[in-house]
Protein backbone atom coordinates (compact mmCIF):
# COMPACT_ATOMS: atom_id res chain seq x y z
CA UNK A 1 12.00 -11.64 -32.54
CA UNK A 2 10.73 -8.43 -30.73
CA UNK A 3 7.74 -8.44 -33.03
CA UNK A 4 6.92 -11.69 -31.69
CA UNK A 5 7.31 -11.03 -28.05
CA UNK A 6 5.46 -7.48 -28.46
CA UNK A 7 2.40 -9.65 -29.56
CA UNK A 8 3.18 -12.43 -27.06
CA UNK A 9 0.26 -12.54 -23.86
CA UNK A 10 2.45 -12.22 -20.85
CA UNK A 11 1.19 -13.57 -17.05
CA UNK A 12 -2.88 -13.69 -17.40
CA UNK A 13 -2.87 -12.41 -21.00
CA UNK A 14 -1.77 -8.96 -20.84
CA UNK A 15 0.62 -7.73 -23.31
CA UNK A 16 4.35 -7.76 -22.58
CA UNK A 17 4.96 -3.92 -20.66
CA UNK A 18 8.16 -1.71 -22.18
CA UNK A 19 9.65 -2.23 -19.47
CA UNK A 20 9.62 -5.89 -19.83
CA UNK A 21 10.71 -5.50 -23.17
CA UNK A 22 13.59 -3.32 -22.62
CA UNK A 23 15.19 -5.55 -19.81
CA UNK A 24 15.12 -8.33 -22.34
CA UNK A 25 16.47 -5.87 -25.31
CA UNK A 26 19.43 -5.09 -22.28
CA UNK A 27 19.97 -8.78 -21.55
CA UNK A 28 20.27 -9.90 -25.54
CA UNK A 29 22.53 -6.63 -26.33
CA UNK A 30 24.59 -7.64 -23.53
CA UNK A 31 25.26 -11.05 -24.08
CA UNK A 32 25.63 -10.32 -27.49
CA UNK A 33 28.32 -7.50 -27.09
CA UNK A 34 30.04 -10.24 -25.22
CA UNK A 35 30.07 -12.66 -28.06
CA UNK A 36 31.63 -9.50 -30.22
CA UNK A 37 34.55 -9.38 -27.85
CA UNK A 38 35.21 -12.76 -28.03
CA UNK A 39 35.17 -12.14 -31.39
CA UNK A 40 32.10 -15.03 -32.14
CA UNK A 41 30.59 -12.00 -33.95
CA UNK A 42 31.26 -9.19 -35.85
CA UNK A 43 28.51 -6.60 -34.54
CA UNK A 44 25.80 -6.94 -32.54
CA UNK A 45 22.87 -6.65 -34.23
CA UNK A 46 20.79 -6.39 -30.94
CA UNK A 47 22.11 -2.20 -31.13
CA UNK A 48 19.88 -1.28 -33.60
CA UNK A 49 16.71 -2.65 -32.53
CA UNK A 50 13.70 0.06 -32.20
CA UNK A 51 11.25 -0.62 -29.76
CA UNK A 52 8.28 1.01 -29.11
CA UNK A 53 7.98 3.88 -26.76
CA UNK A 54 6.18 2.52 -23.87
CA UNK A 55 3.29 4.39 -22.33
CA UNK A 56 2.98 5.28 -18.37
CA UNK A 57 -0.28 4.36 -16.61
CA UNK A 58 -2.56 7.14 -15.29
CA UNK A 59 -2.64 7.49 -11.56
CA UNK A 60 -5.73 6.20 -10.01
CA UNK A 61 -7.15 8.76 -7.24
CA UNK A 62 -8.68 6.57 -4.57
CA UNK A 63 -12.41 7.59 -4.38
CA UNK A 64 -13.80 6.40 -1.08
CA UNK A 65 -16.21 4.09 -3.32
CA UNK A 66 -12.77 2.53 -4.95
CA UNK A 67 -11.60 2.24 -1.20
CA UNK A 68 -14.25 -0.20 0.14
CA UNK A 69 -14.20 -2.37 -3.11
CA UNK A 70 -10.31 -2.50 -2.64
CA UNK A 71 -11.28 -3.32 1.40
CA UNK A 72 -14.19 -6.06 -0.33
CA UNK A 73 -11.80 -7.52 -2.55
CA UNK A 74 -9.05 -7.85 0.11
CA UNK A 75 -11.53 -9.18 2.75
CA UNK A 76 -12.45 -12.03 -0.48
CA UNK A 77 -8.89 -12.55 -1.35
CA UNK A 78 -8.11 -13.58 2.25
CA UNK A 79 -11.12 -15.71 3.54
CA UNK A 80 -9.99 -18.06 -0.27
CA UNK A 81 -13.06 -16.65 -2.29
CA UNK A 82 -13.31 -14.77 -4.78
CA UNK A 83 -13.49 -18.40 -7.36
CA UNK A 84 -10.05 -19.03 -6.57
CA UNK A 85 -8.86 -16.72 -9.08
CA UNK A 86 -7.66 -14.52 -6.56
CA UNK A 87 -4.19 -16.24 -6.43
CA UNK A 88 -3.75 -16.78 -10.41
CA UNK A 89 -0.96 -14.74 -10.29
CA UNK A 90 1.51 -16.06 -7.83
CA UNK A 91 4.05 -18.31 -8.71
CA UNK A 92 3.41 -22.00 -8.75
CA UNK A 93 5.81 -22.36 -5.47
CA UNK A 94 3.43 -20.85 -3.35
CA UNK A 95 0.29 -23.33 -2.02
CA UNK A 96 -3.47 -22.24 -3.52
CA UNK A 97 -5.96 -22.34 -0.96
């Protein structure tokens, strides 16, 4: 199952993070220990899943170039251009200009 979702495309086709990962590994270990004191199951097989490590972004030092494309981009983003991609990654409840 964690192969799967390791190779899955998360929200606009980047990879599932670690971090993602791990909360799900949490929630499944924890429902599942639940289901061993109920006694539904005899172990939870969710304890010995490996995952791989995850790996921490490198800072970005904001260059005074990086600054005024951030400032371009924002100035895009807010007057709706940018090809209305700009708002791809909200969720659906929120109105797309």
């Amino acid at each position: 199952m964690f192969t799967t979702l390791i190779r899955t495309q998360g929200v606009a086709g980047h990879p599932l993070s670690a971090g993602t990962l791990r909360r799900i590994q949490a929630t499944l270990r924890a429902a599942l220990n639940a289901a061993v004191r109920r006694g539904l199951i005899d172990r939870n097989p969710a304890r010995y899943v490996e995952l791989p490590p995850g790996r921490r972004p490198h800072p970005v030092v904001w260059t005074p170039p990086r600054i005024a494309q951030w400032r371009a981009t924002l100035r895009a983003v807010r007057s709706g251009g940018v090809d209305g991609r700009a708002d791809r990654h909200l969720p659906p409840r929120y109105p797309r200009a």
